[in-house]
C-alpha atoms as a PDB file:
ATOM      1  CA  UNK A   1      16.529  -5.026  18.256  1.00  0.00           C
ATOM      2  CA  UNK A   2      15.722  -8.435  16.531  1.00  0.00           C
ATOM      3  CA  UNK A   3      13.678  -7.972  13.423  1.00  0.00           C
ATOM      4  CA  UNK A   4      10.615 -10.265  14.313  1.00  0.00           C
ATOM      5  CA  UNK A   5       8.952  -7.352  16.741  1.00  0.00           C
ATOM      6  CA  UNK A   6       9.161  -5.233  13.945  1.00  0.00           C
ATOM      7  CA  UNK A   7       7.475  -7.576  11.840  1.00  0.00           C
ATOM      8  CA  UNK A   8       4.815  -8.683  14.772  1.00  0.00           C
ATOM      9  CA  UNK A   9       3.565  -5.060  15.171  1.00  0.00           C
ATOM     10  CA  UNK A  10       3.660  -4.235  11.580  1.00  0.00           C
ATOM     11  CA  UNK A  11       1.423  -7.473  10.814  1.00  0.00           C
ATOM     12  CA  UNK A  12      -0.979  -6.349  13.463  1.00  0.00           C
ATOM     13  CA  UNK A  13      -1.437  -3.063  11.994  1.00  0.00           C
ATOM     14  CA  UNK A  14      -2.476  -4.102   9.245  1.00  0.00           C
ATOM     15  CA  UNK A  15      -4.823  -6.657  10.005  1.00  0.00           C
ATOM     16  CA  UNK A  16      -6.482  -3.973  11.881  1.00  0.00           C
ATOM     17  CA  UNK A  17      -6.599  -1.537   8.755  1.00  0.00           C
ATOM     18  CA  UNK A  18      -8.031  -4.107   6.917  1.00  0.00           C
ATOM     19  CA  UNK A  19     -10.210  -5.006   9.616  1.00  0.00           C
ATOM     20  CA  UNK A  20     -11.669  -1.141  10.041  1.00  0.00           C
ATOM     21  CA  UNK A  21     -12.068  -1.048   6.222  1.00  0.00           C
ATOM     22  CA  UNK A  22     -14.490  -4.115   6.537  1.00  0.00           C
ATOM     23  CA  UNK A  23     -16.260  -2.647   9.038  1.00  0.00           C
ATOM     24  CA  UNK A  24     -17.468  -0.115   6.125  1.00  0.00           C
ATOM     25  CA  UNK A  25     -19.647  -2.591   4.646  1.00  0.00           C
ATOM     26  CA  UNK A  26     -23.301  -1.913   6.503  1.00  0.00           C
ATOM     27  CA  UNK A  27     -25.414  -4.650   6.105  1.00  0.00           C
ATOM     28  CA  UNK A  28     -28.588  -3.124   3.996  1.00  0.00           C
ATOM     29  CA  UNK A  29     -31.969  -2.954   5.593  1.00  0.00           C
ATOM     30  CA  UNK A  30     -33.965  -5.553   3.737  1.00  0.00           C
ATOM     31  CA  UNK A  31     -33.209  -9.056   2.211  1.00  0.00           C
ATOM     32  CA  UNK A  32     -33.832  -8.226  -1.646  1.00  0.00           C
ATOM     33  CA  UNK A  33     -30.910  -8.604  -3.840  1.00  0.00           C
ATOM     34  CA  UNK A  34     -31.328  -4.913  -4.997  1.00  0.00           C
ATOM     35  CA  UNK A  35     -30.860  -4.157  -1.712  1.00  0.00           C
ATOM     36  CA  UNK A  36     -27.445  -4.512  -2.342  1.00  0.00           C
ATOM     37  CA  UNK A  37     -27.076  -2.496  -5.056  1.00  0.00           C
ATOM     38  CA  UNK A  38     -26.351   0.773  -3.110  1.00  0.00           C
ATOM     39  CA  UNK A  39     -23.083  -1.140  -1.285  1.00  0.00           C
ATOM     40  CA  UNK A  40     -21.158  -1.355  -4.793  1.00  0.00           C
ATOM     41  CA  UNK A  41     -19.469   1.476  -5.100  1.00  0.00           C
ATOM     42  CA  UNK A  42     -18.435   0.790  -1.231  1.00  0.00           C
ATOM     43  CA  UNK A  43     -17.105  -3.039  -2.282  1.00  0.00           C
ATOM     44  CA  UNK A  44     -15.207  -1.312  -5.175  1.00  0.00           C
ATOM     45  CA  UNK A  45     -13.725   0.883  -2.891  1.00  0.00           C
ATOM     46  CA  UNK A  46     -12.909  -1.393  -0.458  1.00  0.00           C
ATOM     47  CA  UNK A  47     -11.680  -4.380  -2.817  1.00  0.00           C
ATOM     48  CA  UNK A  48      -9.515  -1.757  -4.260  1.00  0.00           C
ATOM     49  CA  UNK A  49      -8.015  -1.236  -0.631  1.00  0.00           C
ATOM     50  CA  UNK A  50      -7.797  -4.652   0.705  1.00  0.00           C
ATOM     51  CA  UNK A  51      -5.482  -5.294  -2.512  1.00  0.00           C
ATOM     52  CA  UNK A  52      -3.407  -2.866  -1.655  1.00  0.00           C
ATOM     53  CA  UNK A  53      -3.224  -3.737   2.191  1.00  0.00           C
ATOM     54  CA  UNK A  54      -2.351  -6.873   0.587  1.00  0.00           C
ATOM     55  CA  UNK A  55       0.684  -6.092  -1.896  1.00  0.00           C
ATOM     56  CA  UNK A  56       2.275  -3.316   1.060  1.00  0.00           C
ATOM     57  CA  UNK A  57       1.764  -6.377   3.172  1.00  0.00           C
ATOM     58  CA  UNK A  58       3.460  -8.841   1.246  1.00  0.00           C
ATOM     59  CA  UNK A  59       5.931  -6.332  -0.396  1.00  0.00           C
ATOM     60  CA  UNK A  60       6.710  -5.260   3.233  1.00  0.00           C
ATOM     61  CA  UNK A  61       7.155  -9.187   4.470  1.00  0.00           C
ATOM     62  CA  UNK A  62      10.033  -9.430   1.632  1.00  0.00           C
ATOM     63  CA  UNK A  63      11.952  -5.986   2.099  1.00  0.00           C
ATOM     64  CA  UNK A  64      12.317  -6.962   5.795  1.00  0.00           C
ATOM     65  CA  UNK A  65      13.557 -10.526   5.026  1.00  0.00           C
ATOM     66  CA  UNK A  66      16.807  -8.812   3.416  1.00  0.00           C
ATOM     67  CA  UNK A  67      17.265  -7.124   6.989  1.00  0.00           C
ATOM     68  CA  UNK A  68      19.298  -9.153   9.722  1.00  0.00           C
ATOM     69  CA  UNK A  69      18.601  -6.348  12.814  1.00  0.00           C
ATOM     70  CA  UNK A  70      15.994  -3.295  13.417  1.00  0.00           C
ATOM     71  CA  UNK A  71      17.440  -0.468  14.301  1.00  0.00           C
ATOM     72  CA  UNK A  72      15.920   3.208  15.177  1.00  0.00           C
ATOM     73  CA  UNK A  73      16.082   4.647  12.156  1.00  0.00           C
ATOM     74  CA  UNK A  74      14.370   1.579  10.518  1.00  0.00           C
ATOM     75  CA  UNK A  75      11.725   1.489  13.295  1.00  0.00           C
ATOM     76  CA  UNK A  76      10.490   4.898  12.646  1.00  0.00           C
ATOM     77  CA  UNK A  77      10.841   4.893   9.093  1.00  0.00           C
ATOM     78  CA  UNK A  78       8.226   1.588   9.102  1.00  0.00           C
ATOM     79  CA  UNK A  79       5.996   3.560  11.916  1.00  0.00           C
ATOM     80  CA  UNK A  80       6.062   6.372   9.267  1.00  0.00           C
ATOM     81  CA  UNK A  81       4.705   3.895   6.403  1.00  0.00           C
ATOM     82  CA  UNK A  82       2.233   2.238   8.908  1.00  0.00           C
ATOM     83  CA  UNK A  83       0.703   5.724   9.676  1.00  0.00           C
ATOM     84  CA  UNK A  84       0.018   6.372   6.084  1.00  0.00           C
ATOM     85  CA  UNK A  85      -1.630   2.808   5.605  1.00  0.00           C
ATOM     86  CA  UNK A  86      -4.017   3.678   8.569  1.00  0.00           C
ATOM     87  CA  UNK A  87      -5.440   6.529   6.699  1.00  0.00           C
ATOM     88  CA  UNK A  88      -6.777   4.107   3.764  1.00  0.00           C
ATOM     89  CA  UNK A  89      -9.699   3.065   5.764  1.00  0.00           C
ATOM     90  CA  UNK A  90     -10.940   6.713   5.821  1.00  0.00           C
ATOM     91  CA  UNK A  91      -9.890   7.757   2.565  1.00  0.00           C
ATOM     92  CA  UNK A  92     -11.805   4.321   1.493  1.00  0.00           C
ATOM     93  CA  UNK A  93     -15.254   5.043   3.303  1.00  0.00           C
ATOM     94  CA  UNK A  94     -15.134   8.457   2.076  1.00  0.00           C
ATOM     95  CA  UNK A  95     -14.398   7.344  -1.534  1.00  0.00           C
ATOM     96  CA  UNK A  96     -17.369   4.250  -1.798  1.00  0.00           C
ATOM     97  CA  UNK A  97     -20.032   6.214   0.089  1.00  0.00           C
ATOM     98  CA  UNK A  98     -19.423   9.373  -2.192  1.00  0.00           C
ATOM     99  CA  UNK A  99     -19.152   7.176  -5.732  1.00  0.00           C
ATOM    100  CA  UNK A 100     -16.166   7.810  -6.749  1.00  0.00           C
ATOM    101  CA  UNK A 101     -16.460  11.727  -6.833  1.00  0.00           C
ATOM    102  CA  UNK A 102     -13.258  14.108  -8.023  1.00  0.00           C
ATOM    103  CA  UNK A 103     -11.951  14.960  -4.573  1.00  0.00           C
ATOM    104  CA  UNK A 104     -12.266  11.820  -3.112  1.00  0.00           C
ATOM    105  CA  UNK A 105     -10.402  10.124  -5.792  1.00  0.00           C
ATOM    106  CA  UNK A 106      -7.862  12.285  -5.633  1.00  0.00           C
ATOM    107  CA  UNK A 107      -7.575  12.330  -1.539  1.00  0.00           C
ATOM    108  CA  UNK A 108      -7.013   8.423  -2.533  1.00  0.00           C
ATOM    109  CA  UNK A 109      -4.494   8.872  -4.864  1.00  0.00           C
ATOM    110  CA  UNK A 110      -2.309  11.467  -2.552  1.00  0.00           C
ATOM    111  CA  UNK A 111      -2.806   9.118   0.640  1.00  0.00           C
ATOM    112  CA  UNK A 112      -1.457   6.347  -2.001  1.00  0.00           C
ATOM    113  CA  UNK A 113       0.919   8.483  -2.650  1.00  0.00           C
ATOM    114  CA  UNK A 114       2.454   9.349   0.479  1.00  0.00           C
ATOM    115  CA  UNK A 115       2.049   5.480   1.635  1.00  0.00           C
ATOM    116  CA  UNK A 116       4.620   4.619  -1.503  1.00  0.00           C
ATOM    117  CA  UNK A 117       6.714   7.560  -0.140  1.00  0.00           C
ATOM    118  CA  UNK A 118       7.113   6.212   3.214  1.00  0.00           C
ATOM    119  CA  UNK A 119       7.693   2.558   1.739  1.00  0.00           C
ATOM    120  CA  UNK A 120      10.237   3.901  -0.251  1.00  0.00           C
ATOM    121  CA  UNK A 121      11.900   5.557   2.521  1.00  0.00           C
ATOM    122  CA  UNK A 122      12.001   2.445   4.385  1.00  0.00           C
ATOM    123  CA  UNK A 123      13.817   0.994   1.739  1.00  0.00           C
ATOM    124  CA  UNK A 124      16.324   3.761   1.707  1.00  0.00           C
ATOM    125  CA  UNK A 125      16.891   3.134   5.134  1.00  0.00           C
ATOM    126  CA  UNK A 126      16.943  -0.973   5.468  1.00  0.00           C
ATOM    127  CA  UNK A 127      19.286  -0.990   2.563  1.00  0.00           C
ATOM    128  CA  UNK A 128      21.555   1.415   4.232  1.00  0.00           C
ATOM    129  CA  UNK A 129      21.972  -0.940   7.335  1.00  0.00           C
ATOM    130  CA  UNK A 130      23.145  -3.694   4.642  1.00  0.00           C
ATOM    131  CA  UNK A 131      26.770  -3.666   4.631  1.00  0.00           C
ATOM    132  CA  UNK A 132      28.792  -5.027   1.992  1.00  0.00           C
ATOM    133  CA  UNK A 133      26.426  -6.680   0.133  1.00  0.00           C
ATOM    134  CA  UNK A 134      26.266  -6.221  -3.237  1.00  0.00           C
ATOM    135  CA  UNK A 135      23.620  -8.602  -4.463  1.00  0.00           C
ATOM    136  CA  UNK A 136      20.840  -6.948  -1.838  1.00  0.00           C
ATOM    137  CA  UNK A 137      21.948  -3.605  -3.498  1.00  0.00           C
ATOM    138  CA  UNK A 138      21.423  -4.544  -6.712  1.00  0.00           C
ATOM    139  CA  UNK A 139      17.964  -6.199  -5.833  1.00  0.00           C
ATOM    140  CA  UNK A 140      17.256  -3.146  -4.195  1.00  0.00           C
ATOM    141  CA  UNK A 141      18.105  -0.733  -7.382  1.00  0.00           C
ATOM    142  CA  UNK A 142      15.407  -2.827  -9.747  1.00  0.00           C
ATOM    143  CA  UNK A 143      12.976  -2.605  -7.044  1.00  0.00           C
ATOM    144  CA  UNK A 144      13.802   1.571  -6.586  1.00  0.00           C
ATOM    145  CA  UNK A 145      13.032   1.391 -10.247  1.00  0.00           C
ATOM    146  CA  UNK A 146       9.308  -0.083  -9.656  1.00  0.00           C
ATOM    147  CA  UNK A 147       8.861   2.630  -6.561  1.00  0.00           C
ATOM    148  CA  UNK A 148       9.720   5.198  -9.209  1.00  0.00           C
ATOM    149  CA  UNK A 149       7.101   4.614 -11.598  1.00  0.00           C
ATOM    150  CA  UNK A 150       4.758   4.128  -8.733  1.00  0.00           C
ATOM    151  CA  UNK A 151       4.961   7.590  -7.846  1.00  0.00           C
ATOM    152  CA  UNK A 152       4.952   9.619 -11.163  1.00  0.00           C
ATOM    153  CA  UNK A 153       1.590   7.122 -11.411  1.00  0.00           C
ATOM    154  CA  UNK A 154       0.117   8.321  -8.340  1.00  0.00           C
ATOM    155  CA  UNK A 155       1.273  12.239  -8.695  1.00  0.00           C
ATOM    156  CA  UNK A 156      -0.575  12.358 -12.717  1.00  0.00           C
ATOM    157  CA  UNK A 157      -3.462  10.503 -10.573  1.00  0.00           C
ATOM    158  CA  UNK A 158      -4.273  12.997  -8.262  1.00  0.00           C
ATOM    159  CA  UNK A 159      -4.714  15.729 -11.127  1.00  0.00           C
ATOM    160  CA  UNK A 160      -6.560  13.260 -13.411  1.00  0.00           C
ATOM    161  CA  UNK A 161      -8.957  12.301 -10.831  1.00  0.00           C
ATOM    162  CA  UNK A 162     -10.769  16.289 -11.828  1.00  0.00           C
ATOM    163  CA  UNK A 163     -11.264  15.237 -15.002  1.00  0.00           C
ATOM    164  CA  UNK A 164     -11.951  11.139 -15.243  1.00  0.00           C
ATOM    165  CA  UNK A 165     -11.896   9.674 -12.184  1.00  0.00           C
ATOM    166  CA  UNK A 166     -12.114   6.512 -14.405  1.00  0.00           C
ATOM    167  CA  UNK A 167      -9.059   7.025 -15.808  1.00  0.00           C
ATOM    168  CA  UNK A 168      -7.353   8.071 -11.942  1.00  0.00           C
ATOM    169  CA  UNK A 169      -8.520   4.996 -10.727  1.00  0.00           C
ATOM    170  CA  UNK A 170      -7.165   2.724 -13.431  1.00  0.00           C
ATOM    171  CA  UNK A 171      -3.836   4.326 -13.372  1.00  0.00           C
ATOM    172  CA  UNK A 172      -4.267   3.331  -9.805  1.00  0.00           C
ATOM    173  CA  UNK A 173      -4.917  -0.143 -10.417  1.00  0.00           C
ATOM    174  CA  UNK A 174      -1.738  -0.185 -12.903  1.00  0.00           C
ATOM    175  CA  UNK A 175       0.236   0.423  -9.683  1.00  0.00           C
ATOM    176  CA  UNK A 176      -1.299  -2.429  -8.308  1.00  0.00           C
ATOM    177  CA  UNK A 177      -0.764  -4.811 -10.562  1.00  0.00           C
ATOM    178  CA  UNK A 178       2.875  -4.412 -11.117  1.00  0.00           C
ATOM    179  CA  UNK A 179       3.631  -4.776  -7.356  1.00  0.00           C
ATOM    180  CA  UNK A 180       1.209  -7.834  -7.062  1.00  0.00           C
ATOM    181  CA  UNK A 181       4.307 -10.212  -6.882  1.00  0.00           C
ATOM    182  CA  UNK A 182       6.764  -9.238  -4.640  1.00  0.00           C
ATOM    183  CA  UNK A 183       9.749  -8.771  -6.599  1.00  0.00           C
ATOM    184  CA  UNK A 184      11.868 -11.639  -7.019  1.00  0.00           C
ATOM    185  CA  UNK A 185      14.999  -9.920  -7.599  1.00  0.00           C
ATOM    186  CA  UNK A 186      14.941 -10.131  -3.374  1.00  0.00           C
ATOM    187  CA  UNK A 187      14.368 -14.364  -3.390  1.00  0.00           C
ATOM    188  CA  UNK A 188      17.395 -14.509  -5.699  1.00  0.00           C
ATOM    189  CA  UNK A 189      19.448 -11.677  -3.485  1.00  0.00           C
ATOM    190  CA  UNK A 190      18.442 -14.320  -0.187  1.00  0.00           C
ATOM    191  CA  UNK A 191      19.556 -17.604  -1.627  1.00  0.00           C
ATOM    192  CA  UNK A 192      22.986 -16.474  -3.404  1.00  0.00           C
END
């Protein structure tokens, strides 16, 4: 199967994640500016959540530029990570409306969680179709690296969340940040 279905459906999916998560945003009854107030902990949550829509989307674009053909494996593997990403809408709503509480924090953090899990298993899996090719595995080790630290982030997040969901959150955010730029070991992999 050529790769550019694969990357069709999986850019439709998430534009419709991100779409349902926007779709949390009520517009407040009245047209004071304090009217507004109430909807911040909702645009925290769901700026949070459109960023990371955003880096899985771009980080997703590049992983599948290394591969030359879908195959089963990789298909299922990529339906696994887009099933995860579909819960973020709901663990978003649940998170904004509720102001950051414990639980809902740490529901974030384990849907996070799983969502790098599945990415990284889709990695696994595209750079097994690679054959031969020594630069895409190296790439591929320094991003494993990155996907690594990701997860130990998210697994202390979930626990942390019970006592600061502050701190959960920006541990969170950490994760974000260092995936924000899609790693460039895979440009330099492409063009060698």
């Amino acid at each position: 199967m050529e790769k550019n279905r694969l990357e069709a459906f999986s850019d439709g999916v998430i534009a419709i994640i991100i779409t349902i998560m926007v779709l949390e945003l009520k517009i407040p009854h009245g047209s004071e500016w304090n009217n507004l107030l109430p909807l911040i902990p909702v645009f925290i949550s769901y700026s949070m959540s459109f960023l990371f829509i955003g880096i899985y989307w771009g980080n997703h674009h590049h992983l599948l530029m290394i591969m030359k053909k879908s195959n089963s494996r990789i298909m299922l593997t990529n339906l696994n990570l887009l099933f995860w990403l579909s819960l973020i809408p709901f663990a978003t709503g649940w998170m904004g409306e509720n102001h950051f509480e414990a639980n809902t924090v740490a529901l974030y953090a384990v849907i996070l969680l799983l969502c790098g899990v599945a990415y990284t298993v889709l990695q696994k899996e595209i750079e097994r179709s690679i054959k031969d090719e020594a630069n895409f595995k190296n790439a591929m080790k320094k991003v494993t690296k990155k996907g690594i630290i990701s997860l130990v982030a998210y697994s202390i997040s979930i626990p942390v969340a019970y006592f600061n969901s502050f701190i959960s959150g920006f541990l969170i955010l950490l994760v974000a940040i260092m995936w924000l730029i899609p790693d460039k070991n895979i440009e330099r992999a492409l063009s060698e």
